[in-house]
PDB file of N, CA and C in Angstrom:
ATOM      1  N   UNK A   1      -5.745   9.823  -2.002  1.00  0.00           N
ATOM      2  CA  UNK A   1      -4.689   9.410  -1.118  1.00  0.00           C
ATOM      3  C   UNK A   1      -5.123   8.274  -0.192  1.00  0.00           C
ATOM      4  N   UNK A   2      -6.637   8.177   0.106  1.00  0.00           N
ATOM      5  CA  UNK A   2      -6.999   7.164   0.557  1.00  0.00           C
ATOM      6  C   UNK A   2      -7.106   5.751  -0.204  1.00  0.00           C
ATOM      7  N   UNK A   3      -7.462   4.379  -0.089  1.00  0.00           N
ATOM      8  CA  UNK A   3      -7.412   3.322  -0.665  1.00  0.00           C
ATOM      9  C   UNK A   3      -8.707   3.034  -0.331  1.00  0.00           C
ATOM     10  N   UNK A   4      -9.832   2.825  -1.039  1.00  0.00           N
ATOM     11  CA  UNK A   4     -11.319   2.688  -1.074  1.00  0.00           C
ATOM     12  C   UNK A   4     -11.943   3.890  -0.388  1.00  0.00           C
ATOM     13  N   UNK A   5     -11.726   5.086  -0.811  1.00  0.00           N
ATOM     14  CA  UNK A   5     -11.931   6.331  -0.152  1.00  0.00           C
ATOM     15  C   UNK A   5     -13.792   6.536   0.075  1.00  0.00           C
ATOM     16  N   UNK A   6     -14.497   5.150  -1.025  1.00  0.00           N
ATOM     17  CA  UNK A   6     -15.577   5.597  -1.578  1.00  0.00           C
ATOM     18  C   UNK A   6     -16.010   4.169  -0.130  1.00  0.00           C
ATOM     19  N   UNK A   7     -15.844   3.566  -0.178  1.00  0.00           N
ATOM     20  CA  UNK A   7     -16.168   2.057   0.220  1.00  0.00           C
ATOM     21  C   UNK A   7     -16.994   1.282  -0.367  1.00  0.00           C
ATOM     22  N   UNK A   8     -16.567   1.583  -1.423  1.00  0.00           N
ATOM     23  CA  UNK A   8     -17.597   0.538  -2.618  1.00  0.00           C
ATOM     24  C   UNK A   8     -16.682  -0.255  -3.031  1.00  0.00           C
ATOM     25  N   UNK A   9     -15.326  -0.807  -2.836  1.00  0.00           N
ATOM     26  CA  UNK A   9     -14.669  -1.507  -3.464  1.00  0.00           C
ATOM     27  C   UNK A   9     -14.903  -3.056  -3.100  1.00  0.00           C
ATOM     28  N   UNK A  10     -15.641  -3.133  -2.063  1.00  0.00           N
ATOM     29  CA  UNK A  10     -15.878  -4.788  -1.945  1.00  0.00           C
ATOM     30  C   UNK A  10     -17.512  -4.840  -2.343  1.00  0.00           C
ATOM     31  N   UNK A  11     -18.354  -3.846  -2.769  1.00  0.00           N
ATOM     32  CA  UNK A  11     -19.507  -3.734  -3.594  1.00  0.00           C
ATOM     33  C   UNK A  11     -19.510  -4.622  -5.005  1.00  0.00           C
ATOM     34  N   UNK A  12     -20.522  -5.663  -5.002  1.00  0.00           N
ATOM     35  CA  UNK A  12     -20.514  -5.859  -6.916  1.00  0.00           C
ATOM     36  C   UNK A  12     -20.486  -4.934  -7.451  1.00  0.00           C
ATOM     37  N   UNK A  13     -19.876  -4.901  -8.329  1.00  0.00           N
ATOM     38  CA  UNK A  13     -20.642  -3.415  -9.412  1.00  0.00           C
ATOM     39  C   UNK A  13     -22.215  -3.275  -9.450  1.00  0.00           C
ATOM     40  N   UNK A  14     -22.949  -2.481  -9.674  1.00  0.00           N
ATOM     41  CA  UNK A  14     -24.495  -2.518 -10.071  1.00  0.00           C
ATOM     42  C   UNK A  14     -24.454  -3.099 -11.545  1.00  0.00           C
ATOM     43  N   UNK A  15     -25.584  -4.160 -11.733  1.00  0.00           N
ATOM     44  CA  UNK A  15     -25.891  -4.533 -13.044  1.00  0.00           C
ATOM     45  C   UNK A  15     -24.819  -6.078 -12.874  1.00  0.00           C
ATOM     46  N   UNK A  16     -24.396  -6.474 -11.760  1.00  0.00           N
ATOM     47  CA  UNK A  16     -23.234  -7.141 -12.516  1.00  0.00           C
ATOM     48  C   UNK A  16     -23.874  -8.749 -11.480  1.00  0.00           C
ATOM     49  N   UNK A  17     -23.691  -9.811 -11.462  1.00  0.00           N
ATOM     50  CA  UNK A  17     -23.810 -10.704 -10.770  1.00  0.00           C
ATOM     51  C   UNK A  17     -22.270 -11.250 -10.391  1.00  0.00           C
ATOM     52  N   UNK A  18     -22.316 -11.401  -9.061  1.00  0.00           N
ATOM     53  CA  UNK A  18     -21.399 -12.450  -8.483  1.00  0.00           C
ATOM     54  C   UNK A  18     -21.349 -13.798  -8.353  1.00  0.00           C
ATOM     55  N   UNK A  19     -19.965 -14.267  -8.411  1.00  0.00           N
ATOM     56  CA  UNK A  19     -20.221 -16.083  -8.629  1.00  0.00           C
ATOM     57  C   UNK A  19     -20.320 -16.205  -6.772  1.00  0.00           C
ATOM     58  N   UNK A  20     -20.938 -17.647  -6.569  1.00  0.00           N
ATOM     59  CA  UNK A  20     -21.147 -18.026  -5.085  1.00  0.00           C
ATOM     60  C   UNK A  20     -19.987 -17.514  -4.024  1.00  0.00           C
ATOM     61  N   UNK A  21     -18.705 -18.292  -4.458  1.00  0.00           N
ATOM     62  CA  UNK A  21     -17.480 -17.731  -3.740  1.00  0.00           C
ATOM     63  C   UNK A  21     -17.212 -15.856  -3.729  1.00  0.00           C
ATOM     64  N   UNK A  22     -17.169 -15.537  -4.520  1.00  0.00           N
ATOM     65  CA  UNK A  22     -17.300 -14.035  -4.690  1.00  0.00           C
ATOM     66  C   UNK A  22     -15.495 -13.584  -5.201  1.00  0.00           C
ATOM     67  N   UNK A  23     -15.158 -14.519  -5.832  1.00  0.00           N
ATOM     68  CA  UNK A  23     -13.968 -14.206  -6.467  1.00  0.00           C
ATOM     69  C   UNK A  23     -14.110 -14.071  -8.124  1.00  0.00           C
ATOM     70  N   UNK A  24     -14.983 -13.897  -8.696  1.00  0.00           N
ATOM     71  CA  UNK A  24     -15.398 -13.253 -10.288  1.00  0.00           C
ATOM     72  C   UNK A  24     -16.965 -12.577  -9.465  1.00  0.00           C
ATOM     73  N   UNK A  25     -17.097 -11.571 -10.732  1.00  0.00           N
ATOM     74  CA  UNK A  25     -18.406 -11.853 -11.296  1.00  0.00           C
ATOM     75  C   UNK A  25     -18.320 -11.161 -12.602  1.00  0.00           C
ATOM     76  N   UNK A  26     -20.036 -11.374 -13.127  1.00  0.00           N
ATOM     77  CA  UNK A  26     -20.159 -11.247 -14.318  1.00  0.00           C
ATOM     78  C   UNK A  26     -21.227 -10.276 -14.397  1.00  0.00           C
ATOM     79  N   UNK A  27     -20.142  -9.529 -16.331  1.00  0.00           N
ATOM     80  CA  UNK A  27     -21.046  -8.153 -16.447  1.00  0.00           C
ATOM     81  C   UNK A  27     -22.886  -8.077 -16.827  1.00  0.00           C
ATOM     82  N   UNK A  28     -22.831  -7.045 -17.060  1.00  0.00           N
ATOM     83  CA  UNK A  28     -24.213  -7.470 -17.871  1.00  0.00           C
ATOM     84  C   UNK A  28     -23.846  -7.814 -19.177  1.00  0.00           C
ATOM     85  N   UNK A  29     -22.862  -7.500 -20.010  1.00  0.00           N
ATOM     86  CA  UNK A  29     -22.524  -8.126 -21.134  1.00  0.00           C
ATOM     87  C   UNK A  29     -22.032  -9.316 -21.220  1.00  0.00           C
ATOM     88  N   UNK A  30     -22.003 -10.251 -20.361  1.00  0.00           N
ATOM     89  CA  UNK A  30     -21.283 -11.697 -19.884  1.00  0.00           C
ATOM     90  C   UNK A  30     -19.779 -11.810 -19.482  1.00  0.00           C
ATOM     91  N   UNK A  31     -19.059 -10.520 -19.671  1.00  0.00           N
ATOM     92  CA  UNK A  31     -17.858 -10.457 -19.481  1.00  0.00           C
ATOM     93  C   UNK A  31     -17.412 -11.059 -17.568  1.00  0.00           C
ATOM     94  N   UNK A  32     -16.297 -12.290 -17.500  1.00  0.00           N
ATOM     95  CA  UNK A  32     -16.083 -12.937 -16.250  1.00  0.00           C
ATOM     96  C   UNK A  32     -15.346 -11.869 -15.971  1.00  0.00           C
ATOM     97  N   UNK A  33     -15.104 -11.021 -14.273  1.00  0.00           N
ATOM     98  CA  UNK A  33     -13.926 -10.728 -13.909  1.00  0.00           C
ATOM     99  C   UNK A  33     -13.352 -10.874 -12.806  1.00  0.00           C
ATOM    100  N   UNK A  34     -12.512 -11.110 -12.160  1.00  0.00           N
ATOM    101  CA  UNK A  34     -11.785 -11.372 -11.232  1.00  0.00           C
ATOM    102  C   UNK A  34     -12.433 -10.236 -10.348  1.00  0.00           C
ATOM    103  N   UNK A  35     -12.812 -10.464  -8.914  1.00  0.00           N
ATOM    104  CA  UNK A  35     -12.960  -9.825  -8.136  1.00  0.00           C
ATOM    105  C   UNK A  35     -12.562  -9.639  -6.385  1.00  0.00           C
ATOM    106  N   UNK A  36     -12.436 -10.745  -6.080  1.00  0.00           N
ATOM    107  CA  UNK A  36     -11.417 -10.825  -4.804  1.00  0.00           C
ATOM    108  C   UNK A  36     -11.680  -9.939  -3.477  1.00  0.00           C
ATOM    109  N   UNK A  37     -13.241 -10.248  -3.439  1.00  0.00           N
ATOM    110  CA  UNK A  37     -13.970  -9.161  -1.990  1.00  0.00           C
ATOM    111  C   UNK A  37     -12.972  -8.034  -2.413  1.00  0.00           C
ATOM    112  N   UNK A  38     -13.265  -7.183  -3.421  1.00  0.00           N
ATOM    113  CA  UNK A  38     -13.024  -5.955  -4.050  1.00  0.00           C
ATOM    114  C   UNK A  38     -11.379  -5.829  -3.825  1.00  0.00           C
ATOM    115  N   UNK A  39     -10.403  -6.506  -3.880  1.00  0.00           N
ATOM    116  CA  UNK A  39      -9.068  -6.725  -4.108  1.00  0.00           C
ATOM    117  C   UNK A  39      -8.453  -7.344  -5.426  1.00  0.00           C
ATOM    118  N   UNK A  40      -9.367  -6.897  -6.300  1.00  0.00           N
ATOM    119  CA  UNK A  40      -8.722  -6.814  -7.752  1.00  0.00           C
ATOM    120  C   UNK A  40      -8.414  -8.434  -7.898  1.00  0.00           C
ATOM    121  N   UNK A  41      -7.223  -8.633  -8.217  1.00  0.00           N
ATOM    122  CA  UNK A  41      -6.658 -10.003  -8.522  1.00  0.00           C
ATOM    123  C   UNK A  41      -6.338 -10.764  -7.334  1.00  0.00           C
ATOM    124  N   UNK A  42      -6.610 -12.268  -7.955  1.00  0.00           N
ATOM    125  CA  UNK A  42      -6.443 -12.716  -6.890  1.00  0.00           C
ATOM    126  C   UNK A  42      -4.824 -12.779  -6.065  1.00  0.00           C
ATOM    127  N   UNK A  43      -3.895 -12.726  -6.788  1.00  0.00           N
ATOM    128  CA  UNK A  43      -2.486 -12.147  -6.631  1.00  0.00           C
ATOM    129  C   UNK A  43      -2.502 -11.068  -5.250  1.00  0.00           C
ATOM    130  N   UNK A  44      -3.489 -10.112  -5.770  1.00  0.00           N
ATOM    131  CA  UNK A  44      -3.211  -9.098  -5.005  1.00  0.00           C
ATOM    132  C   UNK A  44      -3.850  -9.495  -3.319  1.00  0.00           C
ATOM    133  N   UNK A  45      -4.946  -9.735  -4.051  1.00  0.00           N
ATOM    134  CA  UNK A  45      -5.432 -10.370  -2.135  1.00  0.00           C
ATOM    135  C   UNK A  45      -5.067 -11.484  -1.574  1.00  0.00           C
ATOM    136  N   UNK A  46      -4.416 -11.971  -2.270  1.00  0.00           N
ATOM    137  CA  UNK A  46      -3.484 -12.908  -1.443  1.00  0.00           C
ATOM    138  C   UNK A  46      -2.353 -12.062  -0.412  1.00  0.00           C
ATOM    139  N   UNK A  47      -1.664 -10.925  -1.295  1.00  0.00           N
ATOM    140  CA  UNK A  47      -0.468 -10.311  -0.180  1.00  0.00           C
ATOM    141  C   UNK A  47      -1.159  -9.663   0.425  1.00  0.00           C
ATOM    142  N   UNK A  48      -2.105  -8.992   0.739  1.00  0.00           N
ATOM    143  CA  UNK A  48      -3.031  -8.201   1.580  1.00  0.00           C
ATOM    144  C   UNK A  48      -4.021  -8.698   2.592  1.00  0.00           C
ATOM    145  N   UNK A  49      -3.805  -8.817   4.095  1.00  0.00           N
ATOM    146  CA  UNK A  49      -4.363  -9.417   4.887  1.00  0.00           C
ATOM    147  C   UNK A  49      -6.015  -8.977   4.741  1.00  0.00           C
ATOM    148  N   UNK A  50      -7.086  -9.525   5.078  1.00  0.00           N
ATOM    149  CA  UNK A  50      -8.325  -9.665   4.868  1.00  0.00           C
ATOM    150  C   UNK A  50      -9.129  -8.575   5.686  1.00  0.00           C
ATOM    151  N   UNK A  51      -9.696  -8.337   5.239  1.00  0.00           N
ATOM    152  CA  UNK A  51     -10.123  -6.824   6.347  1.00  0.00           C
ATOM    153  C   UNK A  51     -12.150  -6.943   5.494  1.00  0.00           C
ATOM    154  N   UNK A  52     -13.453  -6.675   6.795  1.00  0.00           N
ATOM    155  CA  UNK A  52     -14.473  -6.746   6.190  1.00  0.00           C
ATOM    156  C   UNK A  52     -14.454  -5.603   5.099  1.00  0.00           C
ATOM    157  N   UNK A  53     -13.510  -4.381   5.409  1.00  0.00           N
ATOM    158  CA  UNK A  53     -14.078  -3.032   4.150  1.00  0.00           C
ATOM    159  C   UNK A  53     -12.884  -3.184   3.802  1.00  0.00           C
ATOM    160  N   UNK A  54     -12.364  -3.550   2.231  1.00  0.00           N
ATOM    161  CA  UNK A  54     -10.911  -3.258   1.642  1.00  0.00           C
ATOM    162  C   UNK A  54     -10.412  -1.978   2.178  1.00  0.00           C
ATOM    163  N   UNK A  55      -9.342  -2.125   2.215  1.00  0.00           N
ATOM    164  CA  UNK A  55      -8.260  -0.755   2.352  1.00  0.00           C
ATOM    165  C   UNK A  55      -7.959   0.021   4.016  1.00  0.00           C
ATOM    166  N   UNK A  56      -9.103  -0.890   4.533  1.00  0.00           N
ATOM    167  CA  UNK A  56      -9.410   0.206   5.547  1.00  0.00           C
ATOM    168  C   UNK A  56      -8.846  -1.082   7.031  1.00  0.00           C
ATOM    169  N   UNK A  57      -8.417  -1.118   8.039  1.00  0.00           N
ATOM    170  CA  UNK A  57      -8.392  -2.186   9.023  1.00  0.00           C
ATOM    171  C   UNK A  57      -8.538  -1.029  10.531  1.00  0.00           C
ATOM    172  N   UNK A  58      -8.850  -2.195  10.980  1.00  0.00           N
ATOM    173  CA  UNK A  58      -9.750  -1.678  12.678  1.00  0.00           C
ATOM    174  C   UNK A  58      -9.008  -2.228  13.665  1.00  0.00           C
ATOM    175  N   UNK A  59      -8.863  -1.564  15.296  1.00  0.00           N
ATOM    176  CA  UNK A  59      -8.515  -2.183  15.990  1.00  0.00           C
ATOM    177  C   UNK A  59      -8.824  -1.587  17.664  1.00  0.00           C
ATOM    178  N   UNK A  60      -9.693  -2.688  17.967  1.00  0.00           N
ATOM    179  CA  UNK A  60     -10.195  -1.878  19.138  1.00  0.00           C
ATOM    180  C   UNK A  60     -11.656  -1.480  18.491  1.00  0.00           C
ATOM    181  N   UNK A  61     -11.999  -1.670  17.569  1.00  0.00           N
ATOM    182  CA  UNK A  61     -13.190  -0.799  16.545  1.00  0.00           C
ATOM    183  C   UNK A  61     -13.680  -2.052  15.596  1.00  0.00           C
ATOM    184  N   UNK A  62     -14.964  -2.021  15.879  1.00  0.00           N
ATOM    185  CA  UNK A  62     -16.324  -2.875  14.880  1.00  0.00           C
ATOM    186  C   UNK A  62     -15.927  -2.043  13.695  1.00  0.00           C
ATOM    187  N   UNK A  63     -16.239  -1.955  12.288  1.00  0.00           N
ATOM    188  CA  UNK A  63     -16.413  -1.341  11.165  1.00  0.00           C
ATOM    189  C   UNK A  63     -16.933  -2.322   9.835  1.00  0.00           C
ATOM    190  N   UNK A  64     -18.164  -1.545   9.433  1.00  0.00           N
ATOM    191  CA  UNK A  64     -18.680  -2.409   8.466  1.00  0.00           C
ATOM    192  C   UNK A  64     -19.364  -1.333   7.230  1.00  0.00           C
ATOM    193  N   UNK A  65     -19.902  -2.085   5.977  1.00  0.00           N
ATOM    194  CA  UNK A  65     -20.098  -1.138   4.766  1.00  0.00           C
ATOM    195  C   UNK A  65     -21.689  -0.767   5.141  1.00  0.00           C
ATOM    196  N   UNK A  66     -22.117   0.369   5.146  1.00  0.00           N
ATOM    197  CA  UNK A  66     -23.494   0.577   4.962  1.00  0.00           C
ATOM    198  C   UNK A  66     -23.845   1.221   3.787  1.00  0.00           C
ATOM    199  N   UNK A  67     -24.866   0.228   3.554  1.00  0.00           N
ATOM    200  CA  UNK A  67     -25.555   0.691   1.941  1.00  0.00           C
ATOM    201  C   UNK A  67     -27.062   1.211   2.219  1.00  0.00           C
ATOM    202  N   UNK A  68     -27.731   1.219   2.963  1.00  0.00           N
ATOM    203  CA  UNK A  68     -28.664   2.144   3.363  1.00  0.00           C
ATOM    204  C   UNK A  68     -28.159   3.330   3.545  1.00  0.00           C
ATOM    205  N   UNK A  69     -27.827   3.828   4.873  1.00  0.00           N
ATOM    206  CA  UNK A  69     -27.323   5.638   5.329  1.00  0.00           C
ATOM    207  C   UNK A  69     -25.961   6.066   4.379  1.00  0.00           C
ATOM    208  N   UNK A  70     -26.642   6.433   3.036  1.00  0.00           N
ATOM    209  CA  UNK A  70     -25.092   6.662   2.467  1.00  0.00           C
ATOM    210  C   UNK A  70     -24.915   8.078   2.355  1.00  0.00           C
ATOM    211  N   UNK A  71     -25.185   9.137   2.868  1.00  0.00           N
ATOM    212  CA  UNK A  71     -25.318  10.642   3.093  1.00  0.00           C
ATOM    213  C   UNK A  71     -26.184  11.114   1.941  1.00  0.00           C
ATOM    214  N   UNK A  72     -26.136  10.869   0.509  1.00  0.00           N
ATOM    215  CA  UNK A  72     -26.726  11.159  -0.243  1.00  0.00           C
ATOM    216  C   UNK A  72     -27.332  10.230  -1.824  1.00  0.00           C
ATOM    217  N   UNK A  73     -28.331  10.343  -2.280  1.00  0.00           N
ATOM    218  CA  UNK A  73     -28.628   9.030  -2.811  1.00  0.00           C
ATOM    219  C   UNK A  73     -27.475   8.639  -4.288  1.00  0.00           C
ATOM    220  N   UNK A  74     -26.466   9.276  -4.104  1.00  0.00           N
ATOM    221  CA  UNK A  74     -25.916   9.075  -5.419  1.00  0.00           C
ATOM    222  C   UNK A  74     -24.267   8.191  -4.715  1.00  0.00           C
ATOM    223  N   UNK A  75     -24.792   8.292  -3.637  1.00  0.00           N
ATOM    224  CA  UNK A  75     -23.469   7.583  -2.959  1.00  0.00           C
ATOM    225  C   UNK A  75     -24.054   6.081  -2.643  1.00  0.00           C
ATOM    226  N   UNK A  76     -22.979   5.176  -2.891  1.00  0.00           N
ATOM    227  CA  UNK A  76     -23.906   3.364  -2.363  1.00  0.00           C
ATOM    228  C   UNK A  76     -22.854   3.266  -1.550  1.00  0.00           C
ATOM    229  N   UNK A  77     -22.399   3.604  -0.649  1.00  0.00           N
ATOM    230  CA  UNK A  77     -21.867   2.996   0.541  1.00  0.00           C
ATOM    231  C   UNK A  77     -21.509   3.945   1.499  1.00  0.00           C
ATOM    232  N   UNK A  78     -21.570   4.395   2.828  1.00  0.00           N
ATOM    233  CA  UNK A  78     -20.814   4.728   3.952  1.00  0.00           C
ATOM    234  C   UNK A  78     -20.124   3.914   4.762  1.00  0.00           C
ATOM    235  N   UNK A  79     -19.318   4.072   5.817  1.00  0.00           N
ATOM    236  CA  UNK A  79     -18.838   3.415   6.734  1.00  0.00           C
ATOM    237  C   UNK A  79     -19.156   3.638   8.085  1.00  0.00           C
ATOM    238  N   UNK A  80     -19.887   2.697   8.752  1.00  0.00           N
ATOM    239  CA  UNK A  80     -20.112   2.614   9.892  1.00  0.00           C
ATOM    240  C   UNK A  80     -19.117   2.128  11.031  1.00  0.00           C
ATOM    241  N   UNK A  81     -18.686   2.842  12.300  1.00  0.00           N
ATOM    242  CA  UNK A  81     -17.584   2.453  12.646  1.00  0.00           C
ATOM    243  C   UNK A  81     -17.860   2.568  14.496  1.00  0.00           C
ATOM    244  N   UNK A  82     -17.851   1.664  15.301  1.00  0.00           N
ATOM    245  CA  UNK A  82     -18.108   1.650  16.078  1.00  0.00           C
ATOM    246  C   UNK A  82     -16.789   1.291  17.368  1.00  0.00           C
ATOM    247  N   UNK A  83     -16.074   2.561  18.346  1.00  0.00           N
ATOM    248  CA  UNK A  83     -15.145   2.154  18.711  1.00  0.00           C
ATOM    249  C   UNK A  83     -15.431   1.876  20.434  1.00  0.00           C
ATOM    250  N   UNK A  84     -13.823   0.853  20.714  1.00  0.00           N
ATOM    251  CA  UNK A  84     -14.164   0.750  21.762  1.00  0.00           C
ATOM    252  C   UNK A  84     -12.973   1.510  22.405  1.00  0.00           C
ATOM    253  N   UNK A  85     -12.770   1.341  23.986  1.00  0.00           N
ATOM    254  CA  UNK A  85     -11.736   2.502  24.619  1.00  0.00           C
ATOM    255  C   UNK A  85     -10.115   2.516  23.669  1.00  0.00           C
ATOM    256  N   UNK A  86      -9.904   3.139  23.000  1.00  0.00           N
ATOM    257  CA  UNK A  86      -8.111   3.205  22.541  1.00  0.00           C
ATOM    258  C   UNK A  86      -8.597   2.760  21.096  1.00  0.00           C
ATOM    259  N   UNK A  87      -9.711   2.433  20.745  1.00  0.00           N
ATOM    260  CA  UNK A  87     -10.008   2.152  19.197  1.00  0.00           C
ATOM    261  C   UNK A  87      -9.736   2.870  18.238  1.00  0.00           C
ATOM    262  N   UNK A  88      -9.116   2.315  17.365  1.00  0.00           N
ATOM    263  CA  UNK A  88      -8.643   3.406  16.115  1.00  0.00           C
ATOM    264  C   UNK A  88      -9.025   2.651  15.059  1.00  0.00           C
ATOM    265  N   UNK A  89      -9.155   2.789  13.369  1.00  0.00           N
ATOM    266  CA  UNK A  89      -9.063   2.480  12.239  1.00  0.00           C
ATOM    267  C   UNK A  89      -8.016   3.251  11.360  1.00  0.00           C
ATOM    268  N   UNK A  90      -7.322   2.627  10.151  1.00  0.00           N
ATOM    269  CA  UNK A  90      -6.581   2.716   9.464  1.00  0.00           C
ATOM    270  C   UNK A  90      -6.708   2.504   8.271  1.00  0.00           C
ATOM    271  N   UNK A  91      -6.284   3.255   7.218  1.00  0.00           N
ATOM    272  CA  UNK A  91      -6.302   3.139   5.889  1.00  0.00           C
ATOM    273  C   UNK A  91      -4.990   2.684   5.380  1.00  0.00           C
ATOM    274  N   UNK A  92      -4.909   1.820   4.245  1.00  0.00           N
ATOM    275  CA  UNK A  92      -3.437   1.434   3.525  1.00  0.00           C
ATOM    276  C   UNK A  92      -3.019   2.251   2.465  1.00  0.00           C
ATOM    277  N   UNK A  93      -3.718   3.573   2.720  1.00  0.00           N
ATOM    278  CA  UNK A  93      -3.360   4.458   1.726  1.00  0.00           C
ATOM    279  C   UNK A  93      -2.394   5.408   2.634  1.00  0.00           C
ATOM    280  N   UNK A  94      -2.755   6.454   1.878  1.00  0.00           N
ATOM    281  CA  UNK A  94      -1.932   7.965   2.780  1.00  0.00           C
ATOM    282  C   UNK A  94      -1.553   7.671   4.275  1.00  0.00           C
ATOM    283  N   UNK A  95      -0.514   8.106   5.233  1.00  0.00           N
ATOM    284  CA  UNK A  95      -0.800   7.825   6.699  1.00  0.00           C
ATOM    285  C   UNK A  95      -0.736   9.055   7.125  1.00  0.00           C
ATOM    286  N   UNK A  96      -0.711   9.692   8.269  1.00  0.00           N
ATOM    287  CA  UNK A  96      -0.479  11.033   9.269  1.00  0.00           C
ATOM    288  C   UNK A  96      -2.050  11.688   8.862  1.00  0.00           C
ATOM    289  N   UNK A  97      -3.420  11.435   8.726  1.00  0.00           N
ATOM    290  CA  UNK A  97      -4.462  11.813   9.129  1.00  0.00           C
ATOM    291  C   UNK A  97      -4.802  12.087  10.506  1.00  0.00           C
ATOM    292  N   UNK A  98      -4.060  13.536  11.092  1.00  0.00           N
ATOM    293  CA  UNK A  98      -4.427  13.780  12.449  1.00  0.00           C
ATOM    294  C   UNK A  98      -5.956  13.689  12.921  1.00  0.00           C
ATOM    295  N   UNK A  99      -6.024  13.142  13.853  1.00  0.00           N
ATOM    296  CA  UNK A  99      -7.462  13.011  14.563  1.00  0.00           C
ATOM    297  C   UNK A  99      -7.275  13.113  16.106  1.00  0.00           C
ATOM    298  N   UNK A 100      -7.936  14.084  16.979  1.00  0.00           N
ATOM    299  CA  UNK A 100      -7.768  14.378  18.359  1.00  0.00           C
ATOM    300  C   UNK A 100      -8.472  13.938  19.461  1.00  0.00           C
ATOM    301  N   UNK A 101      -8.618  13.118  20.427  1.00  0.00           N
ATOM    302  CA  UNK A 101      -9.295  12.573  21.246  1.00  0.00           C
ATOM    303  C   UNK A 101     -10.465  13.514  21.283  1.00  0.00           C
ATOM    304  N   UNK A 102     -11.683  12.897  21.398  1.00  0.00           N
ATOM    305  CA  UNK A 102     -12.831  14.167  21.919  1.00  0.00           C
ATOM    306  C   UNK A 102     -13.719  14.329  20.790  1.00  0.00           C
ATOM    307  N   UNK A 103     -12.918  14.579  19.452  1.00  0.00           N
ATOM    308  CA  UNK A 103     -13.072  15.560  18.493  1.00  0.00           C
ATOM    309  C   UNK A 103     -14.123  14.683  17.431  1.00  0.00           C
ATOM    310  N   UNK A 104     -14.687  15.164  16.769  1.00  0.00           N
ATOM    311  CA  UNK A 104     -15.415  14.553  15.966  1.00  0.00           C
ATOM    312  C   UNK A 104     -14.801  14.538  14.256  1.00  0.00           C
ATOM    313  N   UNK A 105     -14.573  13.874  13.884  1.00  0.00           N
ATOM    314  CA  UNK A 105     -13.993  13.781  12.332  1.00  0.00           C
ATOM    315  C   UNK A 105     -14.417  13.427  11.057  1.00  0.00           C
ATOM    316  N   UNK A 106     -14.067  14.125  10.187  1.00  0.00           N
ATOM    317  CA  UNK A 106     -15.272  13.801   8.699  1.00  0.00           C
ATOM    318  C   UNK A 106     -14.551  12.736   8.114  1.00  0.00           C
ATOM    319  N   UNK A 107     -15.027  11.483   7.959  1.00  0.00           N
ATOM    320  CA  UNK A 107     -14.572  10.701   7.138  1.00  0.00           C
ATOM    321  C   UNK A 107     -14.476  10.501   5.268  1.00  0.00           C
ATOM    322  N   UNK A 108     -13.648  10.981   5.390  1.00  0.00           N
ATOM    323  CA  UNK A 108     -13.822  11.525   3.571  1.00  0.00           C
ATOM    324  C   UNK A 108     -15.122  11.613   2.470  1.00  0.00           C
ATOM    325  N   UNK A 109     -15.872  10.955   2.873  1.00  0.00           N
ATOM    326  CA  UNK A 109     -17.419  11.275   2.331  1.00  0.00           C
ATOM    327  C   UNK A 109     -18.518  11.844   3.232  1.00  0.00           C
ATOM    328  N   UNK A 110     -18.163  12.711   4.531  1.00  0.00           N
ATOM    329  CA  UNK A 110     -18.678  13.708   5.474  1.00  0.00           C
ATOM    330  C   UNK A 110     -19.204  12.537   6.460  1.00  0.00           C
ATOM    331  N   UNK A 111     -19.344  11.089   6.655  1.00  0.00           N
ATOM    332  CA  UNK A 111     -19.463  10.322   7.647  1.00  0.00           C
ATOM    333  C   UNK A 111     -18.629  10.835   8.978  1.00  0.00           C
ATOM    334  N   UNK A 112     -19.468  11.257   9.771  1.00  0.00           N
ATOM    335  CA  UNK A 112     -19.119  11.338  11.087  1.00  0.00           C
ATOM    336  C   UNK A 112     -18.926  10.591  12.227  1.00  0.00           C
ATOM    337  N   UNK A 113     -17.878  10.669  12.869  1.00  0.00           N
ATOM    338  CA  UNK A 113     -17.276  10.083  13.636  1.00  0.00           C
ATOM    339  C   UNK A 113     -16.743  10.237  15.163  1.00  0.00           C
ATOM    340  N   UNK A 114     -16.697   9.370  16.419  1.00  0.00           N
ATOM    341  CA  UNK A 114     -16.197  10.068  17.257  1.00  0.00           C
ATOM    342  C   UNK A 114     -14.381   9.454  17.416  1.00  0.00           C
ATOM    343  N   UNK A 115     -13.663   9.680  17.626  1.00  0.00           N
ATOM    344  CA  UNK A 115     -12.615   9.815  17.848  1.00  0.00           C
ATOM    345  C   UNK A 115     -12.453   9.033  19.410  1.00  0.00           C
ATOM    346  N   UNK A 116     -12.013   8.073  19.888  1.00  0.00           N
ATOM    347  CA  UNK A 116     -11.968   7.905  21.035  1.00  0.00           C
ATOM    348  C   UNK A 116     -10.201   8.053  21.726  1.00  0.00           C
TER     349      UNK A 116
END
């Protein structure tokens, strides 16, 4: 229900190289593909305003991909999210994810969070 629930969607694939701009890259089998800072076609990220982690937008709140602290080694990305007073983040997926001032919240891959 989330939209990059994993936050690997603006990740190369593993095995794969990116062109300079970062709108293809290529497989290990040479196959070119459209990639679009992990927004699929370029079509698509064109109607979709630009955000550093696809799917996800901030406000009031730093948020960036971490590929070191990923809770467990079979995971390549967490989200690091740093808020300021009234800061919230948002997903373009599902909406009504209650979260309560105070409270601490699991971010769908157990990344913890404070709630401001």
């Amino acid at each position: 229900m989330l939209r990059n629930r994993a936050f690997e969607d603006g990740l190369v694939p593993r095995g794969c190289t990116a062109d300079p701009d970062g709108g293809f890259f290529t497989t290990r089998l040479g196959f070119r593909e459209p990639f679009a800072h992990g927004e699929g076609t370029d079509e698509w990220a064109e109607r979709v305003p630009y955000t550093p982690v696809p799917g996800w937008y901030a406000s009031a709140a730093e948020m960036a991909v971490d590929t070191r602290d990923t809770l467990n080694p079979r995971r390549e990305a967490a989200l690091k999210v740093s808020f300021r007073p009234g800061g919230f983040i948002r997903n373009i997926g599902f909406h009504n994810i209650p979260a309560a001032k105070g409270k601490a919240m699991l971010l769908w891959i157990r990344r913890s969070c404070s709630v401001s």
